[in-house]
C-alpha atoms as a PDB file:
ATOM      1  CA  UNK A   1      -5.763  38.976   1.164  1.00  0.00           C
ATOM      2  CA  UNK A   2      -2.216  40.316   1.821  1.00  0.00           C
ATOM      3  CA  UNK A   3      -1.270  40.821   5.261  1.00  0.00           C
ATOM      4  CA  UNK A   4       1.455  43.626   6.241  1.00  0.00           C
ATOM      5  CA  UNK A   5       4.314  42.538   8.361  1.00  0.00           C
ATOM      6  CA  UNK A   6       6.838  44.437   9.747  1.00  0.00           C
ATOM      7  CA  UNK A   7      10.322  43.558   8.616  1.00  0.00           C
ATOM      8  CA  UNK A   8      11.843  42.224  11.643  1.00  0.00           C
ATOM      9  CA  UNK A   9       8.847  39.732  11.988  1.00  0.00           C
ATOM     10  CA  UNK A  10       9.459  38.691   8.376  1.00  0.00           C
ATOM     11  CA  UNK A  11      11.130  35.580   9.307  1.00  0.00           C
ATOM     12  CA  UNK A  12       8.325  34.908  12.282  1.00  0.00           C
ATOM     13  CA  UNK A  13       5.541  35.009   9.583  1.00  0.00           C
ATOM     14  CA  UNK A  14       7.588  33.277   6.854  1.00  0.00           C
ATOM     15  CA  UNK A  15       8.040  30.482   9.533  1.00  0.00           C
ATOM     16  CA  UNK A  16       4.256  30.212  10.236  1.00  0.00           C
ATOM     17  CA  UNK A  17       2.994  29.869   7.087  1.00  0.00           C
ATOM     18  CA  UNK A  18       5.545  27.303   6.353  1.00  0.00           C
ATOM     19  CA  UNK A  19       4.267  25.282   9.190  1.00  0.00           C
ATOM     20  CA  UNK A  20       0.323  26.048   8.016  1.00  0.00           C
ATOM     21  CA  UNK A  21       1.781  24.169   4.856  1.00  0.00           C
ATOM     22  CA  UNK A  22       3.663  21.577   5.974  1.00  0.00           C
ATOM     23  CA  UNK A  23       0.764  20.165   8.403  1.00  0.00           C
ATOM     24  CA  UNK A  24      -1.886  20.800   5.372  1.00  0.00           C
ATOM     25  CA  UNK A  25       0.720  18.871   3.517  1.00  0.00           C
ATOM     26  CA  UNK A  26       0.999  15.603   5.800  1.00  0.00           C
ATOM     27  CA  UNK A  27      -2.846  15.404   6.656  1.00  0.00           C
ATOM     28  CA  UNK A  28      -3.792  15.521   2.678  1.00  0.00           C
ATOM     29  CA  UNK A  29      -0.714  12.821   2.361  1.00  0.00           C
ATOM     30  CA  UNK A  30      -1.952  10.776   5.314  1.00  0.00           C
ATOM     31  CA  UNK A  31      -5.263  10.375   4.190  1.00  0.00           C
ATOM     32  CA  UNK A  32      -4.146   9.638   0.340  1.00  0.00           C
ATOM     33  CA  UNK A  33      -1.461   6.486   1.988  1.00  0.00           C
ATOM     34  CA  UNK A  34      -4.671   5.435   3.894  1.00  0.00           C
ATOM     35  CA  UNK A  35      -7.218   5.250   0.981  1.00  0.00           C
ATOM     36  CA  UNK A  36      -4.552   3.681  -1.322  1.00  0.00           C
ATOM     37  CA  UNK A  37      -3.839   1.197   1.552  1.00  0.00           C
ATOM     38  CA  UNK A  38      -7.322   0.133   1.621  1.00  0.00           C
ATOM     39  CA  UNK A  39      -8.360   0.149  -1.913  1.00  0.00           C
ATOM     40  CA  UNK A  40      -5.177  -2.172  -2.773  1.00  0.00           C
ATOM     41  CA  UNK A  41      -6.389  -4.853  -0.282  1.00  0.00           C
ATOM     42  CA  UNK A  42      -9.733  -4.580  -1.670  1.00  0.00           C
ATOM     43  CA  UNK A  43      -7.798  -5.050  -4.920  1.00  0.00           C
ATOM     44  CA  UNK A  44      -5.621  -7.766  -3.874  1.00  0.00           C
ATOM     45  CA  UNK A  45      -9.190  -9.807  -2.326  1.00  0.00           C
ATOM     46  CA  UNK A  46     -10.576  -9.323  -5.704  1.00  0.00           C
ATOM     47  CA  UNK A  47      -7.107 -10.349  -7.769  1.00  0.00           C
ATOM     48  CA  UNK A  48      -6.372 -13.558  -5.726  1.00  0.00           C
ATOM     49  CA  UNK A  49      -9.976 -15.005  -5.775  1.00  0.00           C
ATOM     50  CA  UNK A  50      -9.420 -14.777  -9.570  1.00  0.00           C
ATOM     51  CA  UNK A  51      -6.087 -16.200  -9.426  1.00  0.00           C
ATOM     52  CA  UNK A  52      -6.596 -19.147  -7.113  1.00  0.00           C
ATOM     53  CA  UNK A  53      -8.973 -22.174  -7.444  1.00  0.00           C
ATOM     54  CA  UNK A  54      -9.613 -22.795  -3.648  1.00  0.00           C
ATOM     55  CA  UNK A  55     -12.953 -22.750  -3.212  1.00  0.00           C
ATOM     56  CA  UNK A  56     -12.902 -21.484   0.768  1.00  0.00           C
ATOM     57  CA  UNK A  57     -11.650 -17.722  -0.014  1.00  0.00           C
ATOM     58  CA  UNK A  58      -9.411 -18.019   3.145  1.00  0.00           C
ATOM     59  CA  UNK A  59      -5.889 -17.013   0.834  1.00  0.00           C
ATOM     60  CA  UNK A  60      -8.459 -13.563  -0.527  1.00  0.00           C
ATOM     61  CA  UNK A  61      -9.891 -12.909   2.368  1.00  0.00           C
ATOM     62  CA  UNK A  62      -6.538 -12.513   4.030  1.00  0.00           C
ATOM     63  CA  UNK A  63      -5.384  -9.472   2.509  1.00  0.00           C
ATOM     64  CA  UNK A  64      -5.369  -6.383   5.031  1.00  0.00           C
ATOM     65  CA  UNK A  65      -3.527  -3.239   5.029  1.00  0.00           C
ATOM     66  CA  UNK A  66      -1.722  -1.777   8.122  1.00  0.00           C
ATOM     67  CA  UNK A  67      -1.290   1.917   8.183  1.00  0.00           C
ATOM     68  CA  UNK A  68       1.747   3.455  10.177  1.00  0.00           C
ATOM     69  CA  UNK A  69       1.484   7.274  11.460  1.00  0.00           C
ATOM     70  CA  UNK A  70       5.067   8.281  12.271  1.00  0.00           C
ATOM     71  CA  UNK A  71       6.396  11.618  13.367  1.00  0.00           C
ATOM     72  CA  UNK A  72       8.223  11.802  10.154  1.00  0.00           C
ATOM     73  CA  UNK A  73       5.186  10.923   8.035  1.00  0.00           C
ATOM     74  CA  UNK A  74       2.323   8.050   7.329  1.00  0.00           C
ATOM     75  CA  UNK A  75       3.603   4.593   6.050  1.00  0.00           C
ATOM     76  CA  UNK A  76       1.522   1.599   4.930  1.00  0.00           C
ATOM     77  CA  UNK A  77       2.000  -2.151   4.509  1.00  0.00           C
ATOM     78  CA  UNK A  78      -0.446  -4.421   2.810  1.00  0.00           C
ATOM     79  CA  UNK A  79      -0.141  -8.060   3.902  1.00  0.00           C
ATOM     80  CA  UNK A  80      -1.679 -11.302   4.040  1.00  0.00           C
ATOM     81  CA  UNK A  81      -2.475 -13.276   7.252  1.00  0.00           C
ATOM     82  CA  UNK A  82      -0.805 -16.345   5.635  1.00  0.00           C
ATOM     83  CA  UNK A  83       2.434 -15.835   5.867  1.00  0.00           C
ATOM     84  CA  UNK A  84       4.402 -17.484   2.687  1.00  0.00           C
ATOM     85  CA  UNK A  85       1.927 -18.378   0.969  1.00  0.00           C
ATOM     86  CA  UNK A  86       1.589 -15.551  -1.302  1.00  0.00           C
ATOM     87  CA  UNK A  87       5.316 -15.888  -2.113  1.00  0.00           C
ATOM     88  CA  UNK A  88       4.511 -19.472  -3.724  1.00  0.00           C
ATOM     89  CA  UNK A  89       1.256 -18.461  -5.349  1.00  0.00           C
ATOM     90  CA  UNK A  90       3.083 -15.564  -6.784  1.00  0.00           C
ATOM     91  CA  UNK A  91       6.402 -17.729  -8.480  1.00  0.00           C
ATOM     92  CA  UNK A  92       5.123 -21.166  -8.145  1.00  0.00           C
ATOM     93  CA  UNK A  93       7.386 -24.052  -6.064  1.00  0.00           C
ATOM     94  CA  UNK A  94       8.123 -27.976  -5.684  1.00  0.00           C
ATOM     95  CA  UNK A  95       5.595 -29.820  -4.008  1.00  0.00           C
ATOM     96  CA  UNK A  96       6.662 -32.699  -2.196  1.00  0.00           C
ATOM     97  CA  UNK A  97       5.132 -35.771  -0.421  1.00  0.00           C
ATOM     98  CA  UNK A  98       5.642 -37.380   2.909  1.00  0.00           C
ATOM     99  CA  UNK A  99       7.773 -40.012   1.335  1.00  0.00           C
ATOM    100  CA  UNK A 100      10.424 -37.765   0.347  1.00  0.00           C
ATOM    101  CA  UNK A 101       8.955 -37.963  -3.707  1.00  0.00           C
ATOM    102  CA  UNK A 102       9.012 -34.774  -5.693  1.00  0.00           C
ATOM    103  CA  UNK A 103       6.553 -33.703  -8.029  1.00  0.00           C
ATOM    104  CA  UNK A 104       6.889 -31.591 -10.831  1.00  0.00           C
ATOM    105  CA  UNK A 105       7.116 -27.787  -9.853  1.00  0.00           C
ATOM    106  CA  UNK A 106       3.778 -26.460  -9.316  1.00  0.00           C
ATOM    107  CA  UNK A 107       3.579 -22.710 -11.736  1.00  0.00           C
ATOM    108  CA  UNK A 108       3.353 -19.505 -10.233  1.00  0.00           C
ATOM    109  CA  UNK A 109       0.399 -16.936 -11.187  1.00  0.00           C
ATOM    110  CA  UNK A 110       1.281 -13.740 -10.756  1.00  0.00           C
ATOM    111  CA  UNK A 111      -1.302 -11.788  -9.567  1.00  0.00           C
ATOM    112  CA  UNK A 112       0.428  -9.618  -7.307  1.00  0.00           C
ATOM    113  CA  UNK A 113       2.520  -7.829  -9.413  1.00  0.00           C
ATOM    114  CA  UNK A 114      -0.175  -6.422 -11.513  1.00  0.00           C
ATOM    115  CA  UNK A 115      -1.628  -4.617  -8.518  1.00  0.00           C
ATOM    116  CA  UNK A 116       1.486  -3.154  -6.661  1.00  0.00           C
ATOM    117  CA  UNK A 117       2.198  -1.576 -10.184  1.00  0.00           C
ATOM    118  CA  UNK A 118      -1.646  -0.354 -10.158  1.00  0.00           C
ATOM    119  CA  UNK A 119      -1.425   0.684  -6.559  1.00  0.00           C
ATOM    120  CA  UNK A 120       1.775   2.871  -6.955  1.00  0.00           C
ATOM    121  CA  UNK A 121       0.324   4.591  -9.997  1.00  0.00           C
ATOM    122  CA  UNK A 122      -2.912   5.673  -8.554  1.00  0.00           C
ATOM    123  CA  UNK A 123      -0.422   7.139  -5.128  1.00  0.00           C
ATOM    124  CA  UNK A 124       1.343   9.012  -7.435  1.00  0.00           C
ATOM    125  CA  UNK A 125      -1.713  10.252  -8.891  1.00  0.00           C
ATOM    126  CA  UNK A 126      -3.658  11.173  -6.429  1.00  0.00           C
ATOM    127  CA  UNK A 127      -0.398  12.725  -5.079  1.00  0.00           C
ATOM    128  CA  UNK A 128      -0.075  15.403  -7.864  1.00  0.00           C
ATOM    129  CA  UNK A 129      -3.620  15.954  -8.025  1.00  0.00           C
ATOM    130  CA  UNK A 130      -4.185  16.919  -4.148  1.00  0.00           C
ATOM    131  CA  UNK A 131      -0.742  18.632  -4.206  1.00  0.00           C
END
C-alpha cells in the first residue's frame, strides 16, 4: 500500500525505509554466515573421519565454527582445536625420529579443499536466494 508523503519529508521517509532494509538485510545475512558456519564443521567432521585412519576421532571431532557479530556485519571462522595439524594432513610433511633420521615424506590428503569450495558455493547461494 502506497503511503503519501509530503515533499519536504521525502528525504525523512526515503531514509527510513532504507534503514527498514538495511537491518532486514544484515539479520537475513547473519543468520545465512551462521548456518553455513555450522553446516561446514559438520562437513569438515564428516570429511576428515573419511580422510584420516586414526581410529580415536579426536582430529574430526575438532572441527568448530566461531561466529563473529560486528557492527559492520557477521563474520565466521571454522577451525580445528589442533592447531597445525590440519595444515600437514592437508599437504603432507617429513616425519622425523628422535635420532635425527628422516623418513620419506608422509602424502597429504586433501580433504579440506573440497569443502571450503562447497561451503562458499552454498553462501553464495543461499545469498541470492534470501536476497
Amino acid at each position: 500500500m502506497a503511503r503519501k508523503t509530503a515533499i519536504d519529508k521525502l528525504a525523512e521517509d526515503i531514509g527510513k525505509i532504507l534503514n527498514e532494509y538495511q537491518d532486514d538485510v544484515k539479520g537475513n545475512l547473519s543468520e545465512i554466515v551462521t548456518q553455513t558456519a555450522r553446516k561446514g564443521a559438520q562437513a569438515m567432521r564428516r570429511a576428515s573421519k573419511q580422510a584420516t585412519e586414526t581410529h580415536t576421532g579426536d582430529y574430526a571431532k575438532g572441527w568448530t565454527s566461531q561466529v563473529y557479530k560486528e557492527r559492520l556485519g557477521t563474520s565466521a571462522v571454522i577451525y580445528n582445536n589442533h592447531p597445525g595439524l590440519p595444515h600437514l594432513l592437508e599437504y603432507g610433511h617429513v616425519t622425523r625420529n628422535g635420532t635425527g633420521r628422516v623418513f620419506p615424506p608422509t602424502p597429504g590428503r586433501e580433504h579440506i579443499a573440497p569443502i571450503a569450495e562447497e561451503i562458499t558455493q552454498t553462501f553464495v547461494r543461499e545469498v541470492q536466494s534470501k536476497l
